[in-house]
N, C-alpha and C. Protein backbone atom coordinates (compact mmCIF):
# COMPACT_ATOMS: atom_id res chain seq x y z
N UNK A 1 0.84 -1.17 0.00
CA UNK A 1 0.00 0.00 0.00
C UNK A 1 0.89 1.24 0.00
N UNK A 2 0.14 2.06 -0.73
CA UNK A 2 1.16 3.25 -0.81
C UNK A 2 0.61 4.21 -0.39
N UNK A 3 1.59 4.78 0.58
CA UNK A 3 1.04 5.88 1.76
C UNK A 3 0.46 6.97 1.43
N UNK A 4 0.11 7.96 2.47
CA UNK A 4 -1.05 9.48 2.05
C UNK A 4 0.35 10.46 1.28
N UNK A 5 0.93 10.81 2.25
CA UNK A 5 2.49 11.54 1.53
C UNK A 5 2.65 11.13 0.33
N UNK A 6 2.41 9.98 -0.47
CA UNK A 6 3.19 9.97 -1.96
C UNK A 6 2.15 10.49 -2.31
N UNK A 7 0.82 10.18 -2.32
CA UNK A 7 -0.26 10.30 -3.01
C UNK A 7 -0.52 12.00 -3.33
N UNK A 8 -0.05 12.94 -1.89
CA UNK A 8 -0.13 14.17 -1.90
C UNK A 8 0.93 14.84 -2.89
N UNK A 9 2.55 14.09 -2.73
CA UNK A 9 3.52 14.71 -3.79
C UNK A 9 3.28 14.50 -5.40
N UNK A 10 2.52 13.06 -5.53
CA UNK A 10 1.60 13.02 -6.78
C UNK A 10 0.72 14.22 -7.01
N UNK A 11 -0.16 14.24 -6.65
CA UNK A 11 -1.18 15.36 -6.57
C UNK A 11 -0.34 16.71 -6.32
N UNK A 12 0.09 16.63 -6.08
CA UNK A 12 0.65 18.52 -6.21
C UNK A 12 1.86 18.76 -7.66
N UNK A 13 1.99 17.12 -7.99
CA UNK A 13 3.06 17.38 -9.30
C UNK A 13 2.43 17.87 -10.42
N UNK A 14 1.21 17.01 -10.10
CA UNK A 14 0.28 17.42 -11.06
C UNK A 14 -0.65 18.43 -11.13
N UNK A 15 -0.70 19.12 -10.39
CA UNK A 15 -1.13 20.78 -10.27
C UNK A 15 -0.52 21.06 -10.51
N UNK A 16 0.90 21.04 -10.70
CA UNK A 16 2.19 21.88 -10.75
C UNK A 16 1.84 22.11 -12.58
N UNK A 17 2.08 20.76 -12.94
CA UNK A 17 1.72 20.61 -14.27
C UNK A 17 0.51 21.31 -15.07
N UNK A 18 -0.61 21.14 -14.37
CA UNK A 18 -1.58 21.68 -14.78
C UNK A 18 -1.66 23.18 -14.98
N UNK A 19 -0.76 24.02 -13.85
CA UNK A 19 -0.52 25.03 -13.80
C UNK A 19 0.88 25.52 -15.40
N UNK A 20 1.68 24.95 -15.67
CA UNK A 20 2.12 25.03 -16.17
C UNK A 20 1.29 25.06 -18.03
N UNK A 21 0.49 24.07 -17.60
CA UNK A 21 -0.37 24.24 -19.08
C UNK A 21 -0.72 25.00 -19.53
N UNK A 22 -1.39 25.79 -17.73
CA UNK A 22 -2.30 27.05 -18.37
C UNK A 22 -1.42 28.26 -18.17
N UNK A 23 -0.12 28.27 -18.43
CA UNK A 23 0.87 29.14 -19.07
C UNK A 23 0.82 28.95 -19.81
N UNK A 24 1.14 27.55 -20.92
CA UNK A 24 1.15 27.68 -21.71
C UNK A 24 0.25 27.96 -22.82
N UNK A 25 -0.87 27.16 -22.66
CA UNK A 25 -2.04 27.75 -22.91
C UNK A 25 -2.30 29.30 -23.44
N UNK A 26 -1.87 29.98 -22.32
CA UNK A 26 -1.62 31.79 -22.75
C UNK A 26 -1.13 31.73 -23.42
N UNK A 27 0.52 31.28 -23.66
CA UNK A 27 1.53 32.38 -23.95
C UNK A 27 1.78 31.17 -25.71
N UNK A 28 1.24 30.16 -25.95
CA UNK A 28 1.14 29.16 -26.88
C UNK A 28 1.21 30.07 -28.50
N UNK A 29 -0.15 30.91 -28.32
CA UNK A 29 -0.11 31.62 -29.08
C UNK A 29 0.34 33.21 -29.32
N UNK A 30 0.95 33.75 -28.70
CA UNK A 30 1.74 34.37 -28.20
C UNK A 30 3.29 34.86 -29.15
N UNK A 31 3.18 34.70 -30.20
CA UNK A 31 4.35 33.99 -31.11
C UNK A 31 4.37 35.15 -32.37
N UNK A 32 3.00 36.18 -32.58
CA UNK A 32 3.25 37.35 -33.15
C UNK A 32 3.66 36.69 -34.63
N UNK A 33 3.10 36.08 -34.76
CA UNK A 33 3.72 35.59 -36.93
C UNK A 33 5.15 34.89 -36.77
N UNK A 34 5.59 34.69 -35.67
CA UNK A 34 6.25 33.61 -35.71
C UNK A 34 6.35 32.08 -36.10
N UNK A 35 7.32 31.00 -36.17
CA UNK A 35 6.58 29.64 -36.59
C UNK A 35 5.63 28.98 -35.91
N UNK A 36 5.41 27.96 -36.91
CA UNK A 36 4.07 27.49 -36.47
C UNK A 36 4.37 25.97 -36.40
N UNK A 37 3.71 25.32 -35.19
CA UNK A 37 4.13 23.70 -34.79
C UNK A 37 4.88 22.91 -35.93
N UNK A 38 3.51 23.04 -37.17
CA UNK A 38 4.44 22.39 -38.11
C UNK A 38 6.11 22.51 -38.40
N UNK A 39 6.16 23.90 -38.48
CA UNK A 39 7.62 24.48 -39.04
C UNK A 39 8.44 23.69 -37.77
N UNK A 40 8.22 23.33 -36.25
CA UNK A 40 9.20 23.96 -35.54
C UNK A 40 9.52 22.09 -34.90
N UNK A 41 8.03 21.34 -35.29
CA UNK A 41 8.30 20.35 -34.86
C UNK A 41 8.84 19.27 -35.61
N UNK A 42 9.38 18.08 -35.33
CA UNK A 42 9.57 16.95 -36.14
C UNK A 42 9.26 15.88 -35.95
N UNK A 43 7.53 15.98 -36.40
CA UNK A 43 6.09 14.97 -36.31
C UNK A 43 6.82 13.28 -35.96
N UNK A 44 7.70 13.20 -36.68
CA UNK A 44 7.88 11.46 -36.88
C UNK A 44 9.00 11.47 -35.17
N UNK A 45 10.11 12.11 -35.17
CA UNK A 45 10.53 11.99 -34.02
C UNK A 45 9.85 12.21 -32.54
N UNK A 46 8.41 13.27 -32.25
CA UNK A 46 7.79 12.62 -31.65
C UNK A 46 6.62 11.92 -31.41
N UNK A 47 6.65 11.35 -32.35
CA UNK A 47 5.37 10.08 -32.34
C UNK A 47 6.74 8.76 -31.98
N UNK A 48 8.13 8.32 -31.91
CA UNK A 48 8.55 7.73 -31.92
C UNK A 48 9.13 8.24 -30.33
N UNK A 49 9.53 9.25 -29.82
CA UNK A 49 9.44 9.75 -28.13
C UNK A 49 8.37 9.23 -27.43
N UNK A 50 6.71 9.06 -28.24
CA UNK A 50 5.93 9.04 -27.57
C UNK A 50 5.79 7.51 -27.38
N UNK A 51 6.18 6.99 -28.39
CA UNK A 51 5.64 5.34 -28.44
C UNK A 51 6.63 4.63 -27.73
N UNK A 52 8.08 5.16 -27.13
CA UNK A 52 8.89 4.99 -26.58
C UNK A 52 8.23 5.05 -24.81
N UNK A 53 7.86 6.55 -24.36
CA UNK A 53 7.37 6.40 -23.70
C UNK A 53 5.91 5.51 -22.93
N UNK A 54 5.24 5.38 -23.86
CA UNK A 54 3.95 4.38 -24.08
C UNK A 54 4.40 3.28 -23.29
N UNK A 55 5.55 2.50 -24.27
CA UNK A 55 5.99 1.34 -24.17
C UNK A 55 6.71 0.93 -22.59
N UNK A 56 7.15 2.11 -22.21
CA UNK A 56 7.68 2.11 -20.86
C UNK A 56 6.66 2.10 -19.83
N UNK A 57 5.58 2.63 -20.14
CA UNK A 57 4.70 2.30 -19.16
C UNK A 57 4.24 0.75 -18.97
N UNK A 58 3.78 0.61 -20.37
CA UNK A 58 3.71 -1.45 -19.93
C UNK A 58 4.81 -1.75 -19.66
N UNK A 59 6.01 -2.07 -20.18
CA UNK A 59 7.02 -2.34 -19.00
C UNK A 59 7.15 -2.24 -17.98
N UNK A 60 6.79 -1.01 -17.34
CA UNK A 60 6.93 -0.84 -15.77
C UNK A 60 5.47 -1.22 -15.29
N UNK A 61 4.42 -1.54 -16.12
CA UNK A 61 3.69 -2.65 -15.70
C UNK A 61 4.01 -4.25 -15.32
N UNK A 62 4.44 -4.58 -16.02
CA UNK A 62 5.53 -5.80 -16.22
C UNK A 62 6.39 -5.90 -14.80
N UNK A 63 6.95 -5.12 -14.40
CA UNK A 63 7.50 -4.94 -13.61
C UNK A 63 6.62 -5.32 -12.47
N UNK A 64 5.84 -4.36 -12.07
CA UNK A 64 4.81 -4.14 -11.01
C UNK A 64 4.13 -5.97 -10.94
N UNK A 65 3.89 -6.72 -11.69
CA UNK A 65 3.37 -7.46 -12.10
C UNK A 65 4.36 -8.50 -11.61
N UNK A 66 5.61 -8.57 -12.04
CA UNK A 66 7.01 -9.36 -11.59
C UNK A 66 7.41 -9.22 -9.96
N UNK A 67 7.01 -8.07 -9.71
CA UNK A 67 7.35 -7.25 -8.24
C UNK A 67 6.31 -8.44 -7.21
N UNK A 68 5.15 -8.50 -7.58
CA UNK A 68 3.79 -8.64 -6.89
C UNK A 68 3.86 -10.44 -7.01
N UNK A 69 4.85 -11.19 -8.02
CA UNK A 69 4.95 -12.76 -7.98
C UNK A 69 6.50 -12.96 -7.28
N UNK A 70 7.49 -11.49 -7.15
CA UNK A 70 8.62 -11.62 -6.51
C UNK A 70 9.30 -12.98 -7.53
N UNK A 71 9.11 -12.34 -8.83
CA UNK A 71 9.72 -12.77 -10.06
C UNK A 71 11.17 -11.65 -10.16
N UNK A 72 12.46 -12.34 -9.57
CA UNK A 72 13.17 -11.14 -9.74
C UNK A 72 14.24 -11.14 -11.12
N UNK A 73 14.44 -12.12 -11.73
CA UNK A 73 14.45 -12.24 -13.08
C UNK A 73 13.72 -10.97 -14.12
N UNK A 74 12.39 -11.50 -14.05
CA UNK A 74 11.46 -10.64 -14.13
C UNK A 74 11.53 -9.21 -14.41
N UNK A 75 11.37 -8.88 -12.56
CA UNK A 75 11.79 -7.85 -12.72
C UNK A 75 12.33 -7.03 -12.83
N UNK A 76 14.23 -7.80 -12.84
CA UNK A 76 14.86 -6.60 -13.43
C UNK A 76 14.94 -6.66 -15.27
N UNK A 77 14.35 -7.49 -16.05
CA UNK A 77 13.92 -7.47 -17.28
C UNK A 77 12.99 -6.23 -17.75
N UNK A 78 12.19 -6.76 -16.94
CA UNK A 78 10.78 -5.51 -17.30
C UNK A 78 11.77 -3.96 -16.67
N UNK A 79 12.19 -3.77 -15.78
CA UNK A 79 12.97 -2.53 -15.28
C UNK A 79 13.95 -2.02 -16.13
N UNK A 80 14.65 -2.78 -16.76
CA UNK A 80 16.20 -2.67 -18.05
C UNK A 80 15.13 -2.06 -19.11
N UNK A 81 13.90 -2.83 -19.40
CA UNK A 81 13.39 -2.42 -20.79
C UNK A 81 12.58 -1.14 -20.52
N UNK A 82 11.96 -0.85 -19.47
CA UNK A 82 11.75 0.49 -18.86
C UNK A 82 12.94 1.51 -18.75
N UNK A 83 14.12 0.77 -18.35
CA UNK A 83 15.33 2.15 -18.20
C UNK A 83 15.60 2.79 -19.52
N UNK A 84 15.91 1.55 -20.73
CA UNK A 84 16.48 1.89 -21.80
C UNK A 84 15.33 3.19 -22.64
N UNK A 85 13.54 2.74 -22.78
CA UNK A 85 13.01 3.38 -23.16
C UNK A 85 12.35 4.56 -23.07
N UNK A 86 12.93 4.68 -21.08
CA UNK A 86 12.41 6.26 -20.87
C UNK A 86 14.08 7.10 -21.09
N UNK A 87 14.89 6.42 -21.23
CA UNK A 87 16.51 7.16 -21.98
C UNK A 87 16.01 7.35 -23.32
N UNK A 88 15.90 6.31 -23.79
CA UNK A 88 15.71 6.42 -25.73
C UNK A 88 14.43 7.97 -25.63
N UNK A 89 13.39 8.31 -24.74
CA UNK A 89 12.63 9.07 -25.17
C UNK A 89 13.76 10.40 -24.44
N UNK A 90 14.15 10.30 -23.53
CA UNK A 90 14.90 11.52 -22.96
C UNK A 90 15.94 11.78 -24.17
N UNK A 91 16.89 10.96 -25.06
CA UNK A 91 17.79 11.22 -26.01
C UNK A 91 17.16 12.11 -27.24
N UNK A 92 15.95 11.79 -27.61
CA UNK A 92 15.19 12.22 -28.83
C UNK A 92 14.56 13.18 -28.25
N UNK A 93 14.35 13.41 -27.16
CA UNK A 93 13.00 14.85 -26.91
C UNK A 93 14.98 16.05 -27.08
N UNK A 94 15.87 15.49 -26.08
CA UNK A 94 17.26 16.02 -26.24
C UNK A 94 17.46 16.71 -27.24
N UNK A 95 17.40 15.98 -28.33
CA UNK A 95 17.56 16.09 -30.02
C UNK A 95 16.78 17.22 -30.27
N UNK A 96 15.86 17.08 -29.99
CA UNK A 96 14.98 17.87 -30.29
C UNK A 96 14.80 19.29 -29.81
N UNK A 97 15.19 19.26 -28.63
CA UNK A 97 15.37 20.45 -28.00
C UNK A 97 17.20 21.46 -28.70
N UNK A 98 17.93 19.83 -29.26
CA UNK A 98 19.49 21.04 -29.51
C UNK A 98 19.16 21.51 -31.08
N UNK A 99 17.78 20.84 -31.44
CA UNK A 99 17.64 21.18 -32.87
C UNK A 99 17.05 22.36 -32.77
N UNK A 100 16.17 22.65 -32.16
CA UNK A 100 15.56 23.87 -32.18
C UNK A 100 16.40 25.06 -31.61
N UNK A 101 17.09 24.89 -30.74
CA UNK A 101 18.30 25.88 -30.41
C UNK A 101 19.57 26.18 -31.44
N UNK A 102 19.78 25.08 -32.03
CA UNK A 102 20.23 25.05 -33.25
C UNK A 102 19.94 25.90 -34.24
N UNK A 103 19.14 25.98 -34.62
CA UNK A 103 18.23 27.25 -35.71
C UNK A 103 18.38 28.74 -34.99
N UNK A 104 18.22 28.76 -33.95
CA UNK A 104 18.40 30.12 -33.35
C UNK A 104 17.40 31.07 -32.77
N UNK A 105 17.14 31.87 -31.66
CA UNK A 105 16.44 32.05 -31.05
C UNK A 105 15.37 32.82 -32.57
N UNK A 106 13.76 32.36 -31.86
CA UNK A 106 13.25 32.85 -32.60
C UNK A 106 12.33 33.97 -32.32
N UNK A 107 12.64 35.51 -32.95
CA UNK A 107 12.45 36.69 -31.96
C UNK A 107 10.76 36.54 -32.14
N UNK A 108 10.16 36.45 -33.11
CA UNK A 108 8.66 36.49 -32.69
C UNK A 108 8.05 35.67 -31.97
N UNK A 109 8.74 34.62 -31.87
CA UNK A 109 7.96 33.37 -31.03
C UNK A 109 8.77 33.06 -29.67
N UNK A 110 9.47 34.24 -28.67
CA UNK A 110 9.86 33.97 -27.68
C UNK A 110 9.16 33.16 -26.37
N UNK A 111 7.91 34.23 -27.28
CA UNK A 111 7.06 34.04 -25.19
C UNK A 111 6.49 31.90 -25.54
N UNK A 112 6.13 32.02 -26.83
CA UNK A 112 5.43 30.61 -27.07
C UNK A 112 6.40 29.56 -26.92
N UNK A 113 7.72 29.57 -27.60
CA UNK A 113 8.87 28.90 -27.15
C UNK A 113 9.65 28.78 -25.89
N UNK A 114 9.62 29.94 -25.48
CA UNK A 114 9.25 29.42 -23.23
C UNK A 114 8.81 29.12 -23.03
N UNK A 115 7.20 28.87 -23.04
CA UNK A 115 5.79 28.16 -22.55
C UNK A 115 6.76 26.61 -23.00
N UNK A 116 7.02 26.52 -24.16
CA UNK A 116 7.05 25.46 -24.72
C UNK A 116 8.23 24.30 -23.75
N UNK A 117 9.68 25.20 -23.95
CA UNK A 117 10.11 24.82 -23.40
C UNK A 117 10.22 24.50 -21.77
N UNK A 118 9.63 25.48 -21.04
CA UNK A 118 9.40 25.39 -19.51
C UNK A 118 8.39 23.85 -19.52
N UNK A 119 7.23 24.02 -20.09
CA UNK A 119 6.17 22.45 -20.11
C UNK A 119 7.49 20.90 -20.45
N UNK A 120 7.46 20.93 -22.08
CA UNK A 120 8.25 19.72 -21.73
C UNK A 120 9.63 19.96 -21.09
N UNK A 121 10.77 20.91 -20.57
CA UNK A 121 11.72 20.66 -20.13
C UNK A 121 11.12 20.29 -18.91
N UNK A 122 10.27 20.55 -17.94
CA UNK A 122 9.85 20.24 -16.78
C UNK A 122 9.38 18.45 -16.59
N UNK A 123 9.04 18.17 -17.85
CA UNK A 123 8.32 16.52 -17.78
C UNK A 123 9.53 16.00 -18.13
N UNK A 124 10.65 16.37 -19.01
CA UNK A 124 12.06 15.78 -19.13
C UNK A 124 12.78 15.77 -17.82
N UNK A 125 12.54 16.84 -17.16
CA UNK A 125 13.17 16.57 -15.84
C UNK A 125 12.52 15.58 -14.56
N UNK A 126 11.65 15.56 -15.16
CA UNK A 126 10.87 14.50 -14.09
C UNK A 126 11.23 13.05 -14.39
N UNK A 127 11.79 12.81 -16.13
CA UNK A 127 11.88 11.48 -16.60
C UNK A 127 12.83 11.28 -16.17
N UNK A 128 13.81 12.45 -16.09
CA UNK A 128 15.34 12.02 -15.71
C UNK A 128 15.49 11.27 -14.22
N UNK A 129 14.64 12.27 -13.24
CA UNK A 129 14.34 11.77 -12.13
C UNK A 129 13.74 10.31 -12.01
N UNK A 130 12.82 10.35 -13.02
CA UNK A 130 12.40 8.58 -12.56
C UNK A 130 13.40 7.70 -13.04
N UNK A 131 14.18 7.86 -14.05
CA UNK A 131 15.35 6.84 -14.04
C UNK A 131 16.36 7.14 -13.13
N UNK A 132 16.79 8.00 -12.44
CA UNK A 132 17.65 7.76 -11.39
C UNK A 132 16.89 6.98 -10.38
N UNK A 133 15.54 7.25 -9.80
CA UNK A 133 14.61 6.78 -9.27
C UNK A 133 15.11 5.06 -9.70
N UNK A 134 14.73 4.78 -11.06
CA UNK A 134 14.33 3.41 -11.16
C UNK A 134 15.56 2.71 -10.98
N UNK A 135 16.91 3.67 -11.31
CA UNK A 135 18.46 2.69 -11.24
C UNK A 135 18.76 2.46 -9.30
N UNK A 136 18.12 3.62 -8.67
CA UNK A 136 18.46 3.49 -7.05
C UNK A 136 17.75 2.30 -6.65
N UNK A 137 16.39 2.02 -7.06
CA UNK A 137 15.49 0.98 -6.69
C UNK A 137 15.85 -0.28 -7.07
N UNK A 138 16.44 -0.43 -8.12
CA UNK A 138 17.04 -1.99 -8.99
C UNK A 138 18.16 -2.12 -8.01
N UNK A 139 19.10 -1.17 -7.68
CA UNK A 139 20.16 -1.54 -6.70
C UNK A 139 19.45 -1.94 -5.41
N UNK A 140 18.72 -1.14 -4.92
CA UNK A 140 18.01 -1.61 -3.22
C UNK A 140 17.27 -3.30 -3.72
N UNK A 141 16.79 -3.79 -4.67
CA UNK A 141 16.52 -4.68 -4.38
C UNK A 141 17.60 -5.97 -4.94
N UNK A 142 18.82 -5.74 -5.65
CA UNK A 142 19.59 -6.46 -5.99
C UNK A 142 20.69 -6.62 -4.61
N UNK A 143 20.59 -5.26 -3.63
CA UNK A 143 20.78 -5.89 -2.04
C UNK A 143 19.97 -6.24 -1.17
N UNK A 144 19.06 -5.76 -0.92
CA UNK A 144 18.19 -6.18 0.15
C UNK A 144 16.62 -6.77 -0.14
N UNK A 145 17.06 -7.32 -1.48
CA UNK A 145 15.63 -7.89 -2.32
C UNK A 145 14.16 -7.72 -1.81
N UNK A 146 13.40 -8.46 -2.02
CA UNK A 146 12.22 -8.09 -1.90
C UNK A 146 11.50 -7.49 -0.72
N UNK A 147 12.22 -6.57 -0.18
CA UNK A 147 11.17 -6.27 1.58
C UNK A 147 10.05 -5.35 0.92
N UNK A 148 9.64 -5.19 2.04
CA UNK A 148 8.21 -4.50 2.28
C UNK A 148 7.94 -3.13 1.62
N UNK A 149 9.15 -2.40 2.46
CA UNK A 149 9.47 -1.51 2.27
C UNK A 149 10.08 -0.87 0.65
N UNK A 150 11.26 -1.99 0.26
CA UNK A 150 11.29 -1.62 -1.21
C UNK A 150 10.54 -2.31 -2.40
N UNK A 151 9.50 -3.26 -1.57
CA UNK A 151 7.90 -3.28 -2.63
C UNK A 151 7.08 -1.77 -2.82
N UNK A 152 7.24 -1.15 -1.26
CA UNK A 152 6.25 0.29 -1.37
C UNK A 152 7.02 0.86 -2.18
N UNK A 153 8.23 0.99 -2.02
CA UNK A 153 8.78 2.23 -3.51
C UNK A 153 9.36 1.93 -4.38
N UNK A 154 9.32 0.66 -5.11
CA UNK A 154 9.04 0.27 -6.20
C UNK A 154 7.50 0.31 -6.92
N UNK A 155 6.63 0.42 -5.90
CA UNK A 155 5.06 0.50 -5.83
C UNK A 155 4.98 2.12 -6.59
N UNK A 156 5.43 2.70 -5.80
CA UNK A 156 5.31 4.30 -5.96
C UNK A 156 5.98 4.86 -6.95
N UNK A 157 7.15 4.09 -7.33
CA UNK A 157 7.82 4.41 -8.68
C UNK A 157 7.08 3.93 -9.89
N UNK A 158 6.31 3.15 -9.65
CA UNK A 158 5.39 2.82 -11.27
C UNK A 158 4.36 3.85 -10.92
N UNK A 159 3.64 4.13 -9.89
CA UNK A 159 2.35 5.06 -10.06
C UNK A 159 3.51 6.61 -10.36
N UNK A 160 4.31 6.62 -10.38
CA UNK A 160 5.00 8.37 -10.71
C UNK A 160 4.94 7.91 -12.33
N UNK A 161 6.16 6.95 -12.91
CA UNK A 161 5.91 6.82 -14.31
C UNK A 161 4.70 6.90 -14.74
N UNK A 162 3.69 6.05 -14.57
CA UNK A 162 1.92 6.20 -15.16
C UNK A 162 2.16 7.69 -15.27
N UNK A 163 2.05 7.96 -14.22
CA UNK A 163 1.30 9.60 -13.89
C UNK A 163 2.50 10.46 -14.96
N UNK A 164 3.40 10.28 -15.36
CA UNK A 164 4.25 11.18 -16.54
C UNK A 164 4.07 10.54 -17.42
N UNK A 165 3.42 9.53 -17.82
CA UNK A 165 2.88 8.94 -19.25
C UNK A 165 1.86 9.63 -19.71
N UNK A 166 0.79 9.84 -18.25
CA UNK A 166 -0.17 10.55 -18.69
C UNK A 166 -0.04 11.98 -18.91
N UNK A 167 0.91 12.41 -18.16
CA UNK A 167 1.03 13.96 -18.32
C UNK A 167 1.77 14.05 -20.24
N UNK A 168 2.76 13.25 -20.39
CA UNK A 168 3.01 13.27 -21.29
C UNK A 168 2.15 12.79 -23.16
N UNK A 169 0.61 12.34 -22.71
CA UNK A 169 0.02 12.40 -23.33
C UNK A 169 -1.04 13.55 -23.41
N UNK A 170 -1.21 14.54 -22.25
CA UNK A 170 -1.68 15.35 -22.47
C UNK A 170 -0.89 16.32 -23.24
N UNK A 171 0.16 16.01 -23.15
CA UNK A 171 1.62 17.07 -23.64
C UNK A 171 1.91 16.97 -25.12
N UNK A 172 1.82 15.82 -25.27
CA UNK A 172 1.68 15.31 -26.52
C UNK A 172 0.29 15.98 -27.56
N UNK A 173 -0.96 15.71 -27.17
CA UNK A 173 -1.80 16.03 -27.84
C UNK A 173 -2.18 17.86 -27.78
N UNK A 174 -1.62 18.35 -26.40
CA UNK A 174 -1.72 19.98 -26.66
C UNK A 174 -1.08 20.51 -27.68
N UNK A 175 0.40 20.11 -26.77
CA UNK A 175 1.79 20.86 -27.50
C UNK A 175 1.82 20.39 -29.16
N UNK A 176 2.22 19.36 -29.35
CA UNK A 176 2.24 18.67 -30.81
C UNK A 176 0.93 18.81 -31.48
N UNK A 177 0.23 17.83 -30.85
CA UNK A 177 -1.23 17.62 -31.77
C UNK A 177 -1.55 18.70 -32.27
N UNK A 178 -2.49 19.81 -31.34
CA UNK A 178 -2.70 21.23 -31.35
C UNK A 178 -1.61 21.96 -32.37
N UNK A 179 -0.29 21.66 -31.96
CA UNK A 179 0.22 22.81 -32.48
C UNK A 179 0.61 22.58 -33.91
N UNK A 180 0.28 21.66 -34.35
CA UNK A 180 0.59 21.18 -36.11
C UNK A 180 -0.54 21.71 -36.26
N UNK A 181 -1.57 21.17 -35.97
CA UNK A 181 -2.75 21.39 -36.13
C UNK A 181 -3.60 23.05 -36.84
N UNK A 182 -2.49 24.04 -35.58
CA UNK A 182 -3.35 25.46 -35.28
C UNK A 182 -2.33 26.08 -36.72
């Protein structure tokens, strides 16, 4: 069981987030004849970030699933294929971020390209966090294997991933979807 405290640092990440939307939200369009999603994004690299991330969530289902039969084979399988694919999405959103800096600041679209970047650099920093998260937890149980204790936060480390899958599908369909779209 996973305690009231995680449930609350959940819940306030995600206000945090929510709050962040509705910055961006404002400042999205904000861009004065500047580019437009199409121009700025590169559709195929993230639909391949996203399906990366997707995929990490059933894995770290897998996991949860391996955790709960104290399959530890298992679960450091399902955990490796979770590490590699929330890296593979952190390398490509990366890309993506030195590509657009690459081109050079763009003066009409400052305020929309902060929104932009503050939203996903903030969910990139959270991914980064759950893989340090998930490499500290694979060590606690490759010493002190299955206790109680590192079932609860291994427990709590799959409900944080979910919860940035989902944020990252709302992120996905604002930022991207929307913004090819508008």
């Amino acid at each position: 069981m996973v305690g009231y405290g995680f449930w609350i640092f959940l819940l306030s990440d995600i206000v945090m987030f929510a709050a962040i939307f509705a910055a961006y939200a404002v400042l999205a369009h904000a861009s004065a004849g500047g580019p437009s999603g199409l121009q700025l994004f590169n559709q195929r690299s993230v639909a391949i970030e996203t399906g990366c991330l997707l995929a990490s969530s059933y894995t770290c289902g897998l996991m949860s699933l391996a955790i709960g039969s104290r399959r530890y084979a298992a679960t450091y399988w399902a955990a490796l294929l979770t590490f590699v694919l929330g890296a593979a999405f952190l390398a490509l959103e990366l890309r993506e971020f030195a590509g657009m800096i690459a081109v050079g600041p763009v003066r009409n679209a400052a305020l929309s390209l902060s929104a932009f970047f503050m939203l996903v650099g903030c969910h990139g920093l959270h991914v980064t966090a759950g893989l340090v998260w998930l490499a500290v937890m694979m060590a606690q149980v490759a010493i002190k294997g299955f206790r109680a204790t590192v079932e609860r936060r291994l427990l709590c480390f799959s409900l944080f991933w979910h919860a940035l899958d989902i944020v990252w599908v709302w992120l996905f369909t604002v930022v991207y979807l929307m913004g090819v779209l508008s």
